[in-house]
PDB file of N, CA and C in Angstrom:
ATOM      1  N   UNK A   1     157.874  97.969  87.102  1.00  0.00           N
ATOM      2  CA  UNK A   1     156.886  98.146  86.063  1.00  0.00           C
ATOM      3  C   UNK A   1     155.859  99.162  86.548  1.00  0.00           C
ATOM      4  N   UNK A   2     155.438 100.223  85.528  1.00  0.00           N
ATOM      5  CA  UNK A   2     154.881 101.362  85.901  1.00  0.00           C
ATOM      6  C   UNK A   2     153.160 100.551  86.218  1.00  0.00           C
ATOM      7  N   UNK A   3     152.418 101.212  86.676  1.00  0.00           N
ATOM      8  CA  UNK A   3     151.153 100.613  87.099  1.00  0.00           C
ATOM      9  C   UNK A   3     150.522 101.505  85.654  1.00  0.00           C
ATOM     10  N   UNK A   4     149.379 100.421  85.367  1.00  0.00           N
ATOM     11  CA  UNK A   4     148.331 100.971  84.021  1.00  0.00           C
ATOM     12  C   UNK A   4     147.243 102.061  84.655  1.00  0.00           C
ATOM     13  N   UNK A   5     147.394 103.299  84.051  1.00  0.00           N
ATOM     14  CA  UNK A   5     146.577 104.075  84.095  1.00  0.00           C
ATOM     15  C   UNK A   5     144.820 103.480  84.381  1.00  0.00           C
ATOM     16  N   UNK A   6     144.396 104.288  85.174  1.00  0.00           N
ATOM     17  CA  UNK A   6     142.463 103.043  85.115  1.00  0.00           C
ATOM     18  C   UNK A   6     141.877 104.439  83.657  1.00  0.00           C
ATOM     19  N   UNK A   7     140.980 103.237  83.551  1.00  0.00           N
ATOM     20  CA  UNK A   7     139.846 103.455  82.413  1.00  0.00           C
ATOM     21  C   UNK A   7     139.385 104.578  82.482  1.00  0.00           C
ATOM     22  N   UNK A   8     139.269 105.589  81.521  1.00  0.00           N
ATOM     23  CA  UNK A   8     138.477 106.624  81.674  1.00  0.00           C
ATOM     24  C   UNK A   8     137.341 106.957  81.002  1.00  0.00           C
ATOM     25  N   UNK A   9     136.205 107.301  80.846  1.00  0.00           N
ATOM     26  CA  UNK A   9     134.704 107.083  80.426  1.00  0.00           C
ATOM     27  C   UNK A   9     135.253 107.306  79.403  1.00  0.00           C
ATOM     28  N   UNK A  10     136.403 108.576  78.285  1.00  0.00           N
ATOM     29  CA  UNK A  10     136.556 108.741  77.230  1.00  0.00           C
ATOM     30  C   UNK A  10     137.220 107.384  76.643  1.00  0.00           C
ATOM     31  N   UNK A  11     137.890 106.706  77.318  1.00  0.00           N
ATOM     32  CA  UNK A  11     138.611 105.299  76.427  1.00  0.00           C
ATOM     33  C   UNK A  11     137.814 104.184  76.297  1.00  0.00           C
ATOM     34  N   UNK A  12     136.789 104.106  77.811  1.00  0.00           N
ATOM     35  CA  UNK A  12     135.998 103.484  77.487  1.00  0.00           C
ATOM     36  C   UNK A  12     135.162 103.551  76.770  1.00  0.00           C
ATOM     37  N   UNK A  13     134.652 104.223  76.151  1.00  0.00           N
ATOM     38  CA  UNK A  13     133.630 104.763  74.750  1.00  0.00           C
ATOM     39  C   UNK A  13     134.628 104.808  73.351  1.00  0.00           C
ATOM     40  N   UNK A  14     136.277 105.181  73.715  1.00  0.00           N
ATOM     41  CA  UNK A  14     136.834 104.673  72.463  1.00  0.00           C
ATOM     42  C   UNK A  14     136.860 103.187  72.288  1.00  0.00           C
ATOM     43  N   UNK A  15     136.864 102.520  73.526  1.00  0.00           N
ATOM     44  CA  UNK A  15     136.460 100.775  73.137  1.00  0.00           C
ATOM     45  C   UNK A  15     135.593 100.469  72.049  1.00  0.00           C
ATOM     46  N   UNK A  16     134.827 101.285  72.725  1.00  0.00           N
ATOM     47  CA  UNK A  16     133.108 100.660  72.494  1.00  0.00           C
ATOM     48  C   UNK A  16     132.760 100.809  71.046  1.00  0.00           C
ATOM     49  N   UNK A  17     133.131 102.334  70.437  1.00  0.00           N
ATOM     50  CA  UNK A  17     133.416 102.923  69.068  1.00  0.00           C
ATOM     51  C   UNK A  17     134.249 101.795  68.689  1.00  0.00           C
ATOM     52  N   UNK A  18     135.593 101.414  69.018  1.00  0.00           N
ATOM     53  CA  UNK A  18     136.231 100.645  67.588  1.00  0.00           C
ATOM     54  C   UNK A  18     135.576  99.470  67.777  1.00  0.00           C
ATOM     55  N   UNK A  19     135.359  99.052  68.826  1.00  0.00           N
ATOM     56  CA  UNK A  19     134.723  97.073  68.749  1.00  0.00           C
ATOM     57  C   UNK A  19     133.558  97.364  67.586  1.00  0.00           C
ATOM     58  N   UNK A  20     132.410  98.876  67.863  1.00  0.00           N
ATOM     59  CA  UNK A  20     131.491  98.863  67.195  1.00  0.00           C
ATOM     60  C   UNK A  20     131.777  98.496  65.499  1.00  0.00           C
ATOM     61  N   UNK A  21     132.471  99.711  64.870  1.00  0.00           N
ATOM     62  CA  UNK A  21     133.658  99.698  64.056  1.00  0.00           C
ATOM     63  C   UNK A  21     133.642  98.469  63.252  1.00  0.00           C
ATOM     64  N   UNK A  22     134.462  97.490  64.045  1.00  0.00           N
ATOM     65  CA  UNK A  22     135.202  96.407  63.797  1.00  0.00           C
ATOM     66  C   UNK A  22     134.373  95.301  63.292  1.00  0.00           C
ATOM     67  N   UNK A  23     132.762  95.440  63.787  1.00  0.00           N
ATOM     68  CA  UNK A  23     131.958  94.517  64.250  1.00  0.00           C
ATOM     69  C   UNK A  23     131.091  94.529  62.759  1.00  0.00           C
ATOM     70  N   UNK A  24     131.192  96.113  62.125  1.00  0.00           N
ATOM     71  CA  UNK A  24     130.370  96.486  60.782  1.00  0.00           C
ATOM     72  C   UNK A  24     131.575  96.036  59.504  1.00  0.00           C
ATOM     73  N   UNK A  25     132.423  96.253  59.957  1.00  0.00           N
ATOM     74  CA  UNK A  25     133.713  95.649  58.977  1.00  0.00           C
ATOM     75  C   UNK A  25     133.376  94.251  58.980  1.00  0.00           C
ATOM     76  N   UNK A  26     133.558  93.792  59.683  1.00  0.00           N
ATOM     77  CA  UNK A  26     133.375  92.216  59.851  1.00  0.00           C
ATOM     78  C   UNK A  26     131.993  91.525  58.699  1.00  0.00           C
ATOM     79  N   UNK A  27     130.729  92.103  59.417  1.00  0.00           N
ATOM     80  CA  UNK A  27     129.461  91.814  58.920  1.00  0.00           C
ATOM     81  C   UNK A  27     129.779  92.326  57.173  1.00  0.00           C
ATOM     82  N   UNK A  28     130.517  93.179  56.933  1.00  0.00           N
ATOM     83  CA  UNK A  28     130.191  93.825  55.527  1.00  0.00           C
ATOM     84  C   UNK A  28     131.273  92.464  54.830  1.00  0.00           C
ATOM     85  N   UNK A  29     132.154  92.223  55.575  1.00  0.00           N
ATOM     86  CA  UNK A  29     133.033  91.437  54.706  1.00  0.00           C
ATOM     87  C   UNK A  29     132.791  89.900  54.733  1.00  0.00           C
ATOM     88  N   UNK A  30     132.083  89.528  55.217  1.00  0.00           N
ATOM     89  CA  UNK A  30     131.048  88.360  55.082  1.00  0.00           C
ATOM     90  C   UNK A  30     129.877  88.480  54.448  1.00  0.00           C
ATOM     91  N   UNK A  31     129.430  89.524  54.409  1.00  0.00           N
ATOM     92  CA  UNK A  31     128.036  89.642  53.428  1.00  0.00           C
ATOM     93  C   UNK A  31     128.924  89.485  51.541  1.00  0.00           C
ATOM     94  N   UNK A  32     130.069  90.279  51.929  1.00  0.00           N
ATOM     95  CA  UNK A  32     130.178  90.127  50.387  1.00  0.00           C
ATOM     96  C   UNK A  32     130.652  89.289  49.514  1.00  0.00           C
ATOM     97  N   UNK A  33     131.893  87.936  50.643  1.00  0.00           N
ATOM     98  CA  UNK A  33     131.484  87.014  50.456  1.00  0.00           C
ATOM     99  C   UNK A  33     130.752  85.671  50.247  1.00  0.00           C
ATOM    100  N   UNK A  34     129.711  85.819  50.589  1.00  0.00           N
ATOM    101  CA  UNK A  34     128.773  85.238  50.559  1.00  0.00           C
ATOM    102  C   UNK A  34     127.732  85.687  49.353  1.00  0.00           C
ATOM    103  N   UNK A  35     127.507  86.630  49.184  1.00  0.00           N
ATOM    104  CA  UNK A  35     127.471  87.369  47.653  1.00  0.00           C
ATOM    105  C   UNK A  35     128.037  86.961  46.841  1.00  0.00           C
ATOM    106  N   UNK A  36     129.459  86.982  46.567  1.00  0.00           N
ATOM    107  CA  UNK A  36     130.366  86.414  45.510  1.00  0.00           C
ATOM    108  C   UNK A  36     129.795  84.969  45.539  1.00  0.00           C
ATOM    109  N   UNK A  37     129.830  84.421  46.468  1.00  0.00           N
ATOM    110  CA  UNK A  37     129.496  82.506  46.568  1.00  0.00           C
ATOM    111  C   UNK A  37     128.540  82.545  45.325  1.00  0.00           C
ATOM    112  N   UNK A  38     127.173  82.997  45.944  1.00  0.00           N
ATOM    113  CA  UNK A  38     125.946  82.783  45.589  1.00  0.00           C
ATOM    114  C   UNK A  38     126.055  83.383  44.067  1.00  0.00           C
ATOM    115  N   UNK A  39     126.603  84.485  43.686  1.00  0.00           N
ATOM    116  CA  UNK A  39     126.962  84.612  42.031  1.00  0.00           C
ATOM    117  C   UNK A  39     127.454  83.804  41.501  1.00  0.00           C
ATOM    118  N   UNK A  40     128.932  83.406  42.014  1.00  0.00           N
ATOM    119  CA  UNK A  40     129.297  81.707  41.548  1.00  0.00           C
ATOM    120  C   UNK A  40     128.720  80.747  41.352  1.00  0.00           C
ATOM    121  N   UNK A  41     128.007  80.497  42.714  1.00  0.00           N
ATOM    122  CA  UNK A  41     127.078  79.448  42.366  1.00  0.00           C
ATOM    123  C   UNK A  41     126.051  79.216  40.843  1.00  0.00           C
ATOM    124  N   UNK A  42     125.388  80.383  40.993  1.00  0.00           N
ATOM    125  CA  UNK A  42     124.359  80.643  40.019  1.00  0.00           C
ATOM    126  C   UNK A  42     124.963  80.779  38.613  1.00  0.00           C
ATOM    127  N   UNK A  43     126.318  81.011  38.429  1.00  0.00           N
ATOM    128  CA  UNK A  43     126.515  80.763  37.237  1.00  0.00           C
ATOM    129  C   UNK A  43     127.462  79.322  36.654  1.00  0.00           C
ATOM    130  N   UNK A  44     127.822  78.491  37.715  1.00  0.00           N
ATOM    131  CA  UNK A  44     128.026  77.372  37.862  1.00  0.00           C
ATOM    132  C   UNK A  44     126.691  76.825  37.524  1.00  0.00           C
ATOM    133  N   UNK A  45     125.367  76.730  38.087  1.00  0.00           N
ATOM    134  CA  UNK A  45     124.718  75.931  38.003  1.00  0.00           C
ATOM    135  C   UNK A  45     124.071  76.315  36.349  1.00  0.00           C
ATOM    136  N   UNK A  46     123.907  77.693  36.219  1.00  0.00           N
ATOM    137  CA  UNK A  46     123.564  78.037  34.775  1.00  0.00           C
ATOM    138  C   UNK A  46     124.331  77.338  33.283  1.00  0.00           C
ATOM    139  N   UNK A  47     125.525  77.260  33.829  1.00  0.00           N
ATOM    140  CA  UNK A  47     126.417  76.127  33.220  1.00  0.00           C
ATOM    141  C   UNK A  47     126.282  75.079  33.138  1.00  0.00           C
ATOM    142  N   UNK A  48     125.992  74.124  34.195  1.00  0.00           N
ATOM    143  CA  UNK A  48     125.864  72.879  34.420  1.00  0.00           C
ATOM    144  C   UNK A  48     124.446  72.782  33.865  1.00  0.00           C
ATOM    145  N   UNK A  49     123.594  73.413  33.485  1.00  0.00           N
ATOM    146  CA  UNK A  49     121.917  73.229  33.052  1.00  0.00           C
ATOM    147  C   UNK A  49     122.439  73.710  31.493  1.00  0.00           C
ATOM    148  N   UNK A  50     123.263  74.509  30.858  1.00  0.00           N
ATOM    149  CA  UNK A  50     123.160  74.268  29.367  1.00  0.00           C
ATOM    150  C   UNK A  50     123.974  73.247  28.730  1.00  0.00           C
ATOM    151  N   UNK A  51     124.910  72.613  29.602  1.00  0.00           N
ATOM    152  CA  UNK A  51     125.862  71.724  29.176  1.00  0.00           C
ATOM    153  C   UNK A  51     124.779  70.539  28.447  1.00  0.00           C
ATOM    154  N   UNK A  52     123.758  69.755  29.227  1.00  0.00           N
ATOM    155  CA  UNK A  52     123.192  68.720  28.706  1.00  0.00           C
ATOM    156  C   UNK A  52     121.721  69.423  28.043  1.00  0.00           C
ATOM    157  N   UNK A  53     121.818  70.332  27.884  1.00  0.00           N
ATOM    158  CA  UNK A  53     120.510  71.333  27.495  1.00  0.00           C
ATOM    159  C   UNK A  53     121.248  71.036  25.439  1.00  0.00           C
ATOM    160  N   UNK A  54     122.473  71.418  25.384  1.00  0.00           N
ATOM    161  CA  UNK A  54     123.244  71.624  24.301  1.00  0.00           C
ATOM    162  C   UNK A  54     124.045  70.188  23.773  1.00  0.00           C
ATOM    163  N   UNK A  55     123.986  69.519  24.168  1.00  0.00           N
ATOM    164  CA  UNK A  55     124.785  68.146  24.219  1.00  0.00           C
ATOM    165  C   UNK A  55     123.610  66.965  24.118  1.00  0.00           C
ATOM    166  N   UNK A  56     122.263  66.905  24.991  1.00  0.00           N
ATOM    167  CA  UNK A  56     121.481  65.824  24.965  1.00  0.00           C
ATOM    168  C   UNK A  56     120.293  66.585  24.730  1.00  0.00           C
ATOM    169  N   UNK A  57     119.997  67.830  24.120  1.00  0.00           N
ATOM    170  CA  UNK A  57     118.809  68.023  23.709  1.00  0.00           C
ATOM    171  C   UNK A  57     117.487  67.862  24.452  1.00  0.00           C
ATOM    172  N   UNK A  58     118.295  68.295  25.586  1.00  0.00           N
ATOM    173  CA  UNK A  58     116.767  68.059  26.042  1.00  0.00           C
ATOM    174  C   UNK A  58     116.537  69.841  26.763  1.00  0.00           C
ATOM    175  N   UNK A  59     115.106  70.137  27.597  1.00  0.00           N
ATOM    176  CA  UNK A  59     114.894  71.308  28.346  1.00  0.00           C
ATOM    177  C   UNK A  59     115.630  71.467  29.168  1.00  0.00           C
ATOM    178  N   UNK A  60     115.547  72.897  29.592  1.00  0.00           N
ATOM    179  CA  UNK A  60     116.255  73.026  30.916  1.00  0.00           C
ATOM    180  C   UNK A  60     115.884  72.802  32.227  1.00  0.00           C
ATOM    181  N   UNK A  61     114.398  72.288  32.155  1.00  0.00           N
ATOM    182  CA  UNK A  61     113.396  71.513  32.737  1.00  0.00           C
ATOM    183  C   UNK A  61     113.791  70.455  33.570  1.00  0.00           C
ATOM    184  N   UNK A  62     114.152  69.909  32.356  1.00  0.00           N
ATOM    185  CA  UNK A  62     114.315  68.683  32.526  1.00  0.00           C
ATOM    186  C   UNK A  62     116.278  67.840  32.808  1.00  0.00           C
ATOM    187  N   UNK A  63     117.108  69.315  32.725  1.00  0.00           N
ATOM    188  CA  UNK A  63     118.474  69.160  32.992  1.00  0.00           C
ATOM    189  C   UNK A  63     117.946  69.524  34.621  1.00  0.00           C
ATOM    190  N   UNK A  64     116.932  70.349  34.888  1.00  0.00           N
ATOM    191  CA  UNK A  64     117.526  70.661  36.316  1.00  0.00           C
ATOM    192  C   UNK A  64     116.664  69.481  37.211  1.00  0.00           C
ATOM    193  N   UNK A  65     115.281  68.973  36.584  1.00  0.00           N
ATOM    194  CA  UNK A  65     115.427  67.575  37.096  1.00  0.00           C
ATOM    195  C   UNK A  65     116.020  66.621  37.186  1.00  0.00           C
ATOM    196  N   UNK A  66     117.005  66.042  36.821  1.00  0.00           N
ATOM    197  CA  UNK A  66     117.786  65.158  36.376  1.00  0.00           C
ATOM    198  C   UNK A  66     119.091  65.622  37.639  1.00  0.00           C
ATOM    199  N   UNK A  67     119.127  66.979  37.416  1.00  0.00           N
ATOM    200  CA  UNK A  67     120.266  67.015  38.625  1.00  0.00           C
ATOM    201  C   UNK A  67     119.468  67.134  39.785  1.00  0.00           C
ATOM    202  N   UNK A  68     118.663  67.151  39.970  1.00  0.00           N
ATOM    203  CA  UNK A  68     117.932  67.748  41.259  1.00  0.00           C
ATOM    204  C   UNK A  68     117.605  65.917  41.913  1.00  0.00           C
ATOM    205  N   UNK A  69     116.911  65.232  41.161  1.00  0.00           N
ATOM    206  CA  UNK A  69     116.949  63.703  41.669  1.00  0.00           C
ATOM    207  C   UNK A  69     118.414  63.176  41.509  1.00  0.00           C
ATOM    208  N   UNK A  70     119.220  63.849  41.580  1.00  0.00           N
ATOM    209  CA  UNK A  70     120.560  62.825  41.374  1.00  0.00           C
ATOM    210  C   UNK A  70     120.654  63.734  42.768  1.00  0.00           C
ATOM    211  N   UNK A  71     120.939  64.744  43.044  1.00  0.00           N
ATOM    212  CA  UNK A  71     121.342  65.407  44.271  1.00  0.00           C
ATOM    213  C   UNK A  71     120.714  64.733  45.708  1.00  0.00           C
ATOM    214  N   UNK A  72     118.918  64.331  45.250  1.00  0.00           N
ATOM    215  CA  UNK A  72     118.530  63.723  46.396  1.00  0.00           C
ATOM    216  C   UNK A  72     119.101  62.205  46.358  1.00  0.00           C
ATOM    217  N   UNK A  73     119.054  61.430  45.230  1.00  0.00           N
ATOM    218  CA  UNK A  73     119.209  60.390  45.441  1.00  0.00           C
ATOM    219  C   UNK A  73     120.771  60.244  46.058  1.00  0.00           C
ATOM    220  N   UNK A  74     122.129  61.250  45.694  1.00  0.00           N
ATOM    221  CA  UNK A  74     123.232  60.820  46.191  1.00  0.00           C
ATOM    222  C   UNK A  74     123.136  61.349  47.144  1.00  0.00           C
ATOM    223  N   UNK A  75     123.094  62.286  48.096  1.00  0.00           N
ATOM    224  CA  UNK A  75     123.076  63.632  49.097  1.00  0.00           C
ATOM    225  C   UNK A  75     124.100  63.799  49.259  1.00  0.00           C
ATOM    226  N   UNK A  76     123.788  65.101  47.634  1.00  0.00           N
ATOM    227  CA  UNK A  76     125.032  65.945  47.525  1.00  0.00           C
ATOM    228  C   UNK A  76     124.214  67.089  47.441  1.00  0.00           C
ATOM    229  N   UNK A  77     125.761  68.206  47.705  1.00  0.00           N
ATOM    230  CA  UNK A  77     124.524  69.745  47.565  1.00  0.00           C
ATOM    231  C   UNK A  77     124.524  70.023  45.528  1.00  0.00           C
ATOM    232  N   UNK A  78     123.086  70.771  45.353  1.00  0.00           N
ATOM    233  CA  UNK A  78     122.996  71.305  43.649  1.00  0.00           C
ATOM    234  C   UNK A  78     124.628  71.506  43.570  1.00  0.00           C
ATOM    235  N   UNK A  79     125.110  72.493  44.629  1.00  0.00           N
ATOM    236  CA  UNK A  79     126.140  73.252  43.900  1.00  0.00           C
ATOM    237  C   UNK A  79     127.212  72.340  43.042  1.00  0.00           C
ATOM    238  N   UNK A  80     127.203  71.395  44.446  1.00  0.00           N
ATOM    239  CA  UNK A  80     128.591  70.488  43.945  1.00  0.00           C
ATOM    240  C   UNK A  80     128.126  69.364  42.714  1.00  0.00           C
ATOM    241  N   UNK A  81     127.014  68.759  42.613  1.00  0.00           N
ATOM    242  CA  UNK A  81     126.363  68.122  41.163  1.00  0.00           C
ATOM    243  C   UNK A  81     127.244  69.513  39.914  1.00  0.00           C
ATOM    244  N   UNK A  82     126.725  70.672  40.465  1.00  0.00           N
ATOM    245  CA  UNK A  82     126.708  71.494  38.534  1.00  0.00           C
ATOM    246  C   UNK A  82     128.248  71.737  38.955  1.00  0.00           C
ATOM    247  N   UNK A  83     128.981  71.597  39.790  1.00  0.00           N
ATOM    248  CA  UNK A  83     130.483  71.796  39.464  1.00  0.00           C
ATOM    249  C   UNK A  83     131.214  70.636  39.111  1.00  0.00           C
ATOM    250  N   UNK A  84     130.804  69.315  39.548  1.00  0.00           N
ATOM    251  CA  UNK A  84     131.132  67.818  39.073  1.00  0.00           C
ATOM    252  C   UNK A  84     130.867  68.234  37.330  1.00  0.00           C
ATOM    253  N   UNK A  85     129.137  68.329  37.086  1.00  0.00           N
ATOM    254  CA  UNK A  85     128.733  68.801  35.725  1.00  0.00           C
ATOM    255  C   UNK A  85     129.780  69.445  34.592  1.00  0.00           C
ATOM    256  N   UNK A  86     130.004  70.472  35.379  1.00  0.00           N
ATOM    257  CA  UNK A  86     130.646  71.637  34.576  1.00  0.00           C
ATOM    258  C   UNK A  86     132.057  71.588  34.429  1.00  0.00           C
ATOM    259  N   UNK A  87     132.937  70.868  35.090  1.00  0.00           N
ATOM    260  CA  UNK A  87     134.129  70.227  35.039  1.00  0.00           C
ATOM    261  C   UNK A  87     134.260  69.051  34.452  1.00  0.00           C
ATOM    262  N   UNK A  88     133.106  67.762  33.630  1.00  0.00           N
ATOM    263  CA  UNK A  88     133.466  67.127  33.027  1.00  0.00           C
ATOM    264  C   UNK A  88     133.654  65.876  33.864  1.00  0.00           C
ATOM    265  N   UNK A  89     132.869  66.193  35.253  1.00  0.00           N
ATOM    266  CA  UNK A  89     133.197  64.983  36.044  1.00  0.00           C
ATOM    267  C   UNK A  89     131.633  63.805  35.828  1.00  0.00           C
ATOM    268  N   UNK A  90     130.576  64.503  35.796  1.00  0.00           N
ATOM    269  CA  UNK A  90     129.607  63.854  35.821  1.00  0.00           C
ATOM    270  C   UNK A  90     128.874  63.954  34.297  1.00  0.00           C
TER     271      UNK A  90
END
């Protein structure tokens, strides 16, 4: 087996470049999921606040109190209350 060439300042700086690279790919593709989440979310919960807004007549005040003391009283997160909500579970 041939012996590995040693490191040369130019490969070592091509390391350094792709890890860098790799490291902004990474961060960008977690920022934008986490983006998508938080849009979901917000229109999940916008859902889950006109469902009983349109159905029990009441504010939206008072839909997001109603989920907001049910969230503390069960400890669940908002999100998952307005997706129970919005699916017909709660």
């Amino acid at each position: 087996m041939a012996a590995r060439p040693a490191a040369t300042a130019e490969s070592e700086e091509a390391r350094r470049l792709l890890a860098a690279h790799a490291a902004v790919a990474l961060t960008s593709s977690r920022a934008q999921a986490q983006t998508k989440a938080a849009v979901e979310t917000g229109h999940l919960i916008g859902e889950a606040t006109g469902i009983p807004t349109a159905t029990h007549h009441v504010t939206e005040a008072a839909a997001l109190g109603v989920r907001r003391r049910y969230s503390r009283t069960e400890s669940l997160k908002p999100r998952d209350i307005a997706r129970a909500c919005a699916h017909g579970i709660l």
